[in-house]
C-alpha atoms as a PDB file:
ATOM      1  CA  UNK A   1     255.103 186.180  86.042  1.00  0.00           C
ATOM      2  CA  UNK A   2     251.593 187.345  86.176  1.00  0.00           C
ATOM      3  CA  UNK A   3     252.122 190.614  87.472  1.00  0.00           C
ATOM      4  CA  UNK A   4     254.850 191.108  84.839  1.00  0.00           C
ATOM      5  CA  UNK A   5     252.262 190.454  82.142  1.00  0.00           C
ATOM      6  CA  UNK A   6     249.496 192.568  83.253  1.00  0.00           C
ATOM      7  CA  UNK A   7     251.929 195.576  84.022  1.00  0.00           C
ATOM      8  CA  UNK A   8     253.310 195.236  80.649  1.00  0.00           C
ATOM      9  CA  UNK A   9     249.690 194.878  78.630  1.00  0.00           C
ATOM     10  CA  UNK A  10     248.934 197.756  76.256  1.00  0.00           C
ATOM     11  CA  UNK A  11     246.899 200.550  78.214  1.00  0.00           C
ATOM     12  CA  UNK A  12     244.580 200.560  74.935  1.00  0.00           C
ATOM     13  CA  UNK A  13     243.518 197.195  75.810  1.00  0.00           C
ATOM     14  CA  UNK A  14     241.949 198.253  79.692  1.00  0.00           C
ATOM     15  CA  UNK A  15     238.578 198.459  80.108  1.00  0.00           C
ATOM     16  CA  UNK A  16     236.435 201.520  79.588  1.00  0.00           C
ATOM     17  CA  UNK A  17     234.605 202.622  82.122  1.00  0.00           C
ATOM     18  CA  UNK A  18     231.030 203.129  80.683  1.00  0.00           C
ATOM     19  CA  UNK A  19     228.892 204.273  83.258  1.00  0.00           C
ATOM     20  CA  UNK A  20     225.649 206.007  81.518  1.00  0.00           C
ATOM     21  CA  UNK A  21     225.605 202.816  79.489  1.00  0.00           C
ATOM     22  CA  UNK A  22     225.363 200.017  81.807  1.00  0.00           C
ATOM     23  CA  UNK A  23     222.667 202.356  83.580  1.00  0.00           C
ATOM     24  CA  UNK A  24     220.740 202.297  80.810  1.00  0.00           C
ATOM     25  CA  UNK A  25     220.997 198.288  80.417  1.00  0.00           C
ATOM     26  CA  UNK A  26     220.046 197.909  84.153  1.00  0.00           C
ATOM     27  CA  UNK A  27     217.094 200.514  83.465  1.00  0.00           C
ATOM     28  CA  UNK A  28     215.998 198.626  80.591  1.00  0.00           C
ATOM     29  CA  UNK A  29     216.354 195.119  81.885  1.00  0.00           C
ATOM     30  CA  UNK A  30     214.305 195.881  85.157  1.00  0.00           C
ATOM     31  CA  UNK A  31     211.447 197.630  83.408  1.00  0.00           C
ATOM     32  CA  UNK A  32     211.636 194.275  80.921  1.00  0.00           C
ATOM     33  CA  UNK A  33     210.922 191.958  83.710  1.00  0.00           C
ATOM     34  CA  UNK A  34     208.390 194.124  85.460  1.00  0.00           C
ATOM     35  CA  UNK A  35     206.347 194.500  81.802  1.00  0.00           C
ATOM     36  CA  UNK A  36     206.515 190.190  81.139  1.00  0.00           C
ATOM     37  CA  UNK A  37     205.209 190.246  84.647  1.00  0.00           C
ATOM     38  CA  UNK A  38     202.825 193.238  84.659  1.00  0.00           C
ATOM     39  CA  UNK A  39     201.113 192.004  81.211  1.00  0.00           C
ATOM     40  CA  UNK A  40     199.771 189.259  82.589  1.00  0.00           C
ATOM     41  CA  UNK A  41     197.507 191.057  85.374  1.00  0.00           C
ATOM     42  CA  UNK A  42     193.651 191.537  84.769  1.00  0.00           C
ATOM     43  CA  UNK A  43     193.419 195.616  84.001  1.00  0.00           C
ATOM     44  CA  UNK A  44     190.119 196.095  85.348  1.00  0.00           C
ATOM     45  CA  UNK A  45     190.439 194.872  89.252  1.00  0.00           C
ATOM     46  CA  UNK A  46     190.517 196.363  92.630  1.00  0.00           C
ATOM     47  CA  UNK A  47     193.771 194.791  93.707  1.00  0.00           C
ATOM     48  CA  UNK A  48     195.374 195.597  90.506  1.00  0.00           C
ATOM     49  CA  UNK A  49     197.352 198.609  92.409  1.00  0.00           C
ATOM     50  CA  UNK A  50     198.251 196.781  95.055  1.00  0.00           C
ATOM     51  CA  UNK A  51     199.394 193.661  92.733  1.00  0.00           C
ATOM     52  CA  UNK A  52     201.263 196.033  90.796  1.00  0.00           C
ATOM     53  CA  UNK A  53     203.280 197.630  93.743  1.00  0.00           C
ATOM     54  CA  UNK A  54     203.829 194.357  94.951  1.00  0.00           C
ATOM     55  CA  UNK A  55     205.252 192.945  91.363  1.00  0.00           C
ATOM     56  CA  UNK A  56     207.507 196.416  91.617  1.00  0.00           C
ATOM     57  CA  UNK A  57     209.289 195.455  94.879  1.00  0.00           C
ATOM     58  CA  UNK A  58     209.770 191.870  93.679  1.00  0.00           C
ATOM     59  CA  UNK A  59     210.708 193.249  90.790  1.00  0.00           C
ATOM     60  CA  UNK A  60     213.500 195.022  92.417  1.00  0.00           C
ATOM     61  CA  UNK A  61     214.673 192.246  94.747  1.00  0.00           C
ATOM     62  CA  UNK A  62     214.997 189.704  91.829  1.00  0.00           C
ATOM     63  CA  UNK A  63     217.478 192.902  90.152  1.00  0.00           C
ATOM     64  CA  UNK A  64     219.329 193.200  93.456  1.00  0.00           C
ATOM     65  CA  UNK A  65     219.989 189.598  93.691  1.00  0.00           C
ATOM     66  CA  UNK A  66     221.326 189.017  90.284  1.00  0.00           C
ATOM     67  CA  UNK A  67     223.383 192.070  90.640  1.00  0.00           C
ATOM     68  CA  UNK A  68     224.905 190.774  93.734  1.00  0.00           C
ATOM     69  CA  UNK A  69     226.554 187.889  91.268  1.00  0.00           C
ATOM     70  CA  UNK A  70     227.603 190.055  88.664  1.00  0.00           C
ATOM     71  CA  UNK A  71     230.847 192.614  89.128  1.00  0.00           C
ATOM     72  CA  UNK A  72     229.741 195.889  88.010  1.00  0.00           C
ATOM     73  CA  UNK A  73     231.785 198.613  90.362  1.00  0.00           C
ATOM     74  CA  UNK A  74     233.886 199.502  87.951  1.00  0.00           C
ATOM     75  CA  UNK A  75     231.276 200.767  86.191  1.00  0.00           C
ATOM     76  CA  UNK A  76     228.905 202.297  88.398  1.00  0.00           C
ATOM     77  CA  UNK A  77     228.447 201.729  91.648  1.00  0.00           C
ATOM     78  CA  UNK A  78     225.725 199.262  93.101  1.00  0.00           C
ATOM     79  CA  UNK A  79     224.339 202.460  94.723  1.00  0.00           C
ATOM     80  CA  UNK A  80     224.060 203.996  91.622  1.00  0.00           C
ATOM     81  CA  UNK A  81     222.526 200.937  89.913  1.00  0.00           C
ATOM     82  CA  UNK A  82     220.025 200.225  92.474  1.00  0.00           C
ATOM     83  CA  UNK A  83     218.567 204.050  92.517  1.00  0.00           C
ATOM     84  CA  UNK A  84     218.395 203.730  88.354  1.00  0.00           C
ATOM     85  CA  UNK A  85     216.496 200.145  88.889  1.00  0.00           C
ATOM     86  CA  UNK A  86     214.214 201.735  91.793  1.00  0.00           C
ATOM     87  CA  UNK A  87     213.394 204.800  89.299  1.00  0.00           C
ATOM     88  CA  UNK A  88     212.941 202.643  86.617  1.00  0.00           C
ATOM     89  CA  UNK A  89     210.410 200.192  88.010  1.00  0.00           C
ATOM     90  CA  UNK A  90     208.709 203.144  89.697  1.00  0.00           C
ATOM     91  CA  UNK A  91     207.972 205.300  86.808  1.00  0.00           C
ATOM     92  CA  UNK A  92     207.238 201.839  84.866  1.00  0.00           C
ATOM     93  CA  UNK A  93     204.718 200.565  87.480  1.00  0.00           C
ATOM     94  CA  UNK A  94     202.858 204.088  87.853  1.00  0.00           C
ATOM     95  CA  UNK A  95     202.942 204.469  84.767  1.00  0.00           C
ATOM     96  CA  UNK A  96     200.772 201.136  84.312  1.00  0.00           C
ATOM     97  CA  UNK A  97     198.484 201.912  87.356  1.00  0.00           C
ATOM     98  CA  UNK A  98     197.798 205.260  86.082  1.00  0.00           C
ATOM     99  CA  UNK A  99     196.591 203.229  82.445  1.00  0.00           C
ATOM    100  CA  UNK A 100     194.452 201.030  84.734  1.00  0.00           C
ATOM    101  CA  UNK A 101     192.808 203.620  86.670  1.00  0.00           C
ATOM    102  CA  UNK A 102     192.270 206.083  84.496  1.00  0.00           C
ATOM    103  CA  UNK A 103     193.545 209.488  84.722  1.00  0.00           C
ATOM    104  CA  UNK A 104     192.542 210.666  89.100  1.00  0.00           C
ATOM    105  CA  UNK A 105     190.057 213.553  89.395  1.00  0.00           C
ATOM    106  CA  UNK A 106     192.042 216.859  90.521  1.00  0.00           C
ATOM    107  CA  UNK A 107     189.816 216.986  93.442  1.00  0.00           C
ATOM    108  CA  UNK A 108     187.669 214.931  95.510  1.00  0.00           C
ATOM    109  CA  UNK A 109     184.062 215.348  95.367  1.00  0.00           C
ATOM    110  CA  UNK A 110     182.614 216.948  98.507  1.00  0.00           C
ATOM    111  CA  UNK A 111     180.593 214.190  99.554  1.00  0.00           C
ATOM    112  CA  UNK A 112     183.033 211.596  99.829  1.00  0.00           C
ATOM    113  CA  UNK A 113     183.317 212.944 103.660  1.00  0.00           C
ATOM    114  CA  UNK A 114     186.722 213.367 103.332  1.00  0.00           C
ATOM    115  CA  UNK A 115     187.648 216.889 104.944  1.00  0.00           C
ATOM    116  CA  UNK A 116     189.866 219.564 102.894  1.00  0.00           C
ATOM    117  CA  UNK A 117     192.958 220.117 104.097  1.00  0.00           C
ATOM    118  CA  UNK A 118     193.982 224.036 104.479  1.00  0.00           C
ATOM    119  CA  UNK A 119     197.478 225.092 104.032  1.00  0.00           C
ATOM    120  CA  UNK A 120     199.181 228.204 105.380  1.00  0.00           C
ATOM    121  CA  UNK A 121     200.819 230.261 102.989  1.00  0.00           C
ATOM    122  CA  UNK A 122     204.164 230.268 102.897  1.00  0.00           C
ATOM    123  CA  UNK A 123     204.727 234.266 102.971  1.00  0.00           C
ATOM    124  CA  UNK A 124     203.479 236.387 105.746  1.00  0.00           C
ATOM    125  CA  UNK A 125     202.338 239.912 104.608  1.00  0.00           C
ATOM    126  CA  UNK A 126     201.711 242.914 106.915  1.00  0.00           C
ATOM    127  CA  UNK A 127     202.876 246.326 106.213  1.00  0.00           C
ATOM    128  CA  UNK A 128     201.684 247.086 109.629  1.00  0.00           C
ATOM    129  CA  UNK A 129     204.950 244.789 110.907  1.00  0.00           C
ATOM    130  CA  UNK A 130     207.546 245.928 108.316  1.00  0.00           C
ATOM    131  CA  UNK A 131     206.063 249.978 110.063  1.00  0.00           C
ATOM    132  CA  UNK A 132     207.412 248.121 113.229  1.00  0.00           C
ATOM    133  CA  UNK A 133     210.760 246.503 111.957  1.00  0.00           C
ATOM    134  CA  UNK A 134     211.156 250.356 110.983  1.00  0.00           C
ATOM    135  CA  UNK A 135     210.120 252.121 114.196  1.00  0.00           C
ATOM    136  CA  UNK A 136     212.157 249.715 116.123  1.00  0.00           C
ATOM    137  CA  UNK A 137     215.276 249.875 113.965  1.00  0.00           C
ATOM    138  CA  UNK A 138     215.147 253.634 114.649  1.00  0.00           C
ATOM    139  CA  UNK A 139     214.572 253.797 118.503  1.00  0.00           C
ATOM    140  CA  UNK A 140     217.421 250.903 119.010  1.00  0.00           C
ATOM    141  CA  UNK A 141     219.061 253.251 115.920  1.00  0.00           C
ATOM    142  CA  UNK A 142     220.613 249.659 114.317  1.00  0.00           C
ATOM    143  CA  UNK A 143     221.641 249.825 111.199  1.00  0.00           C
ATOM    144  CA  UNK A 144     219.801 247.667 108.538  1.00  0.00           C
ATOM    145  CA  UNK A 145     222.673 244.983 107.753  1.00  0.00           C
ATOM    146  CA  UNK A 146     223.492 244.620 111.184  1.00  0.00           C
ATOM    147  CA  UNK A 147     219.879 243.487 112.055  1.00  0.00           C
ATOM    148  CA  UNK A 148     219.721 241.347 108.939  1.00  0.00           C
ATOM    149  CA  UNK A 149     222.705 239.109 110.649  1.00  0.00           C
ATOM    150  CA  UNK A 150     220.984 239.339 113.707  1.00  0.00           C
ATOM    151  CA  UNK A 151     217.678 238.114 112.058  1.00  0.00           C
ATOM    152  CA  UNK A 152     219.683 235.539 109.774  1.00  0.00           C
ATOM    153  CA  UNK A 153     218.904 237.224 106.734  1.00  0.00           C
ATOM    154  CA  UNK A 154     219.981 239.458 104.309  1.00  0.00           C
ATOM    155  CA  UNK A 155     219.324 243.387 104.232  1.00  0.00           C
ATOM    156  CA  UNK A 156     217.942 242.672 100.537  1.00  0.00           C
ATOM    157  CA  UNK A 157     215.402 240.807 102.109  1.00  0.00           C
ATOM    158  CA  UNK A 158     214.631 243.229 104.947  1.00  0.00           C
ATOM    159  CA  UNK A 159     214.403 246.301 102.521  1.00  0.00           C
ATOM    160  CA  UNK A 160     211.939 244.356 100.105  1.00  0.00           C
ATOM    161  CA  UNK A 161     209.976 243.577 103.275  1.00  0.00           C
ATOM    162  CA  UNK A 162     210.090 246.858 104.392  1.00  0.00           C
ATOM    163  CA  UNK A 163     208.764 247.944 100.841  1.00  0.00           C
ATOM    164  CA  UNK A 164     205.977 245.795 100.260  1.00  0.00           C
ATOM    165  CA  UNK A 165     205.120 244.274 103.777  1.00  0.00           C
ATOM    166  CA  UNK A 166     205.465 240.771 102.113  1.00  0.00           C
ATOM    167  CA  UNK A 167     208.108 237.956 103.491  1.00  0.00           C
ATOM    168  CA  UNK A 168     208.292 234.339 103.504  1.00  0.00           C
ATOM    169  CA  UNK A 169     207.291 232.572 107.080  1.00  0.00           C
ATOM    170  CA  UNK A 170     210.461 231.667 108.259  1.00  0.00           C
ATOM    171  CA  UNK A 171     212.452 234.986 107.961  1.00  0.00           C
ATOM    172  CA  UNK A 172     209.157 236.645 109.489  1.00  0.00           C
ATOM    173  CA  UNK A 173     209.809 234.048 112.400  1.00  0.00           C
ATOM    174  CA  UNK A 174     213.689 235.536 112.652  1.00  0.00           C
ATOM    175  CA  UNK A 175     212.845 238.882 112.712  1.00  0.00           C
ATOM    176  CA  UNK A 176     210.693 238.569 115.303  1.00  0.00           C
ATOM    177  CA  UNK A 177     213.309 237.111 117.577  1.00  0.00           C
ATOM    178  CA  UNK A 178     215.844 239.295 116.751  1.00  0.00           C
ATOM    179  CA  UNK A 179     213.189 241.964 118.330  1.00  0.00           C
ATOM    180  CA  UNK A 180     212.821 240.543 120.978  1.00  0.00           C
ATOM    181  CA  UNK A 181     209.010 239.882 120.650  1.00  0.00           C
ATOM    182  CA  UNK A 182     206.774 236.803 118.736  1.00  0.00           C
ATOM    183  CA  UNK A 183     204.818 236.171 115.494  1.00  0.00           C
ATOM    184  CA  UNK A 184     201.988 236.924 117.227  1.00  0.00           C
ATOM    185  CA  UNK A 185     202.520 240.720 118.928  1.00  0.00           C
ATOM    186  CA  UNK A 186     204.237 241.553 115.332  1.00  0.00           C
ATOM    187  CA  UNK A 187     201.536 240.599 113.279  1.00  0.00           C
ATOM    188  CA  UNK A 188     198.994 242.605 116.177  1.00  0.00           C
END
């Protein structure tokens, strides 16, 4: 008799599926517990960061285990609501750190000992390589698209190196395989 009546309610009367709303609930509901928390830490002390990251986690595993009482998949699903709660509490807990400390210096000052760290740039340029992508293209006489598959890259990309001698690190790396040779004797 029970099947009979649900099969037989009015479609109208199902519930909605409202996904980007009971996101926002869990969103604002996590960040409401981490602020009646988070107010009542002192502003101005050394552990305040690492209070605070440690009030965001707990923060998260109170959420996780009331959500594991409630019945919410229709909805969303608890993926879905534990990535909105982690976002949340993150953006809400740097967000209070970042009020506490003050807005971090763009750079370190030299004498704090602590060395710079150099990056490589991501693009290689050498017209003196693209002259011998060019010279060997002609003495193997391969066509331009057929050494882009070889190389794993596109014959747009090969004729802009060719042009300006400029190409990104990786694709450098390809073309110098697919001659046979490495980074190092193209770039010589």
């Amino acid at each position: 008799m029970h099947i009979l009546l649900a099969i037989n309610q009015d479609p109208s009367s199902a519930p909605i599926r409202q996904h980007r709303k009971l996101l926002r609930i869990m969103e604002s509901y996590a960040t409401a517990l981490f602020d009646a928390e988070a107010k009542r830490y002192p502003s101005h002390h050394k552990g305040t960061e690492q209070w605070l990251g440690a009030l965001a986690l707990e923060t998260f595993e109170t959420m996780t285990d009331r959500l594991r009482f409630a019945r919410l998949g229709y909805h969303a699903s608890e993926d879905e609501i534990k990535a909105t709660v982690i976002e949340a509490i993150r953006v809400r807990a740097n967000a209070y750190i970042s009020s506490v400390l003050g807005p971090l210096p763009l750079e370190l000052p030299e004498q704090s000992g602590v060395p710079k760290v150099k990056t490589m740039p991501s693009t290689i340029a050498s017209p003196k390589a693209a002259r011998k992508l060019e010279d060997y293209l002609n003495a193997k006489g391969i066509g331009l698209t057929d050494f882009a598959s070889r190389a794993q890259t596109t014959d747009r990309t090969l004729r802009s190196f060719r042009k300006t001698g400029k190409v990104r690190r990786n694709i450098f790396a390809s073309i110098a395989k697919a001659m046979g040779t490495t980074t190092e004797d193209l770039l010589k």
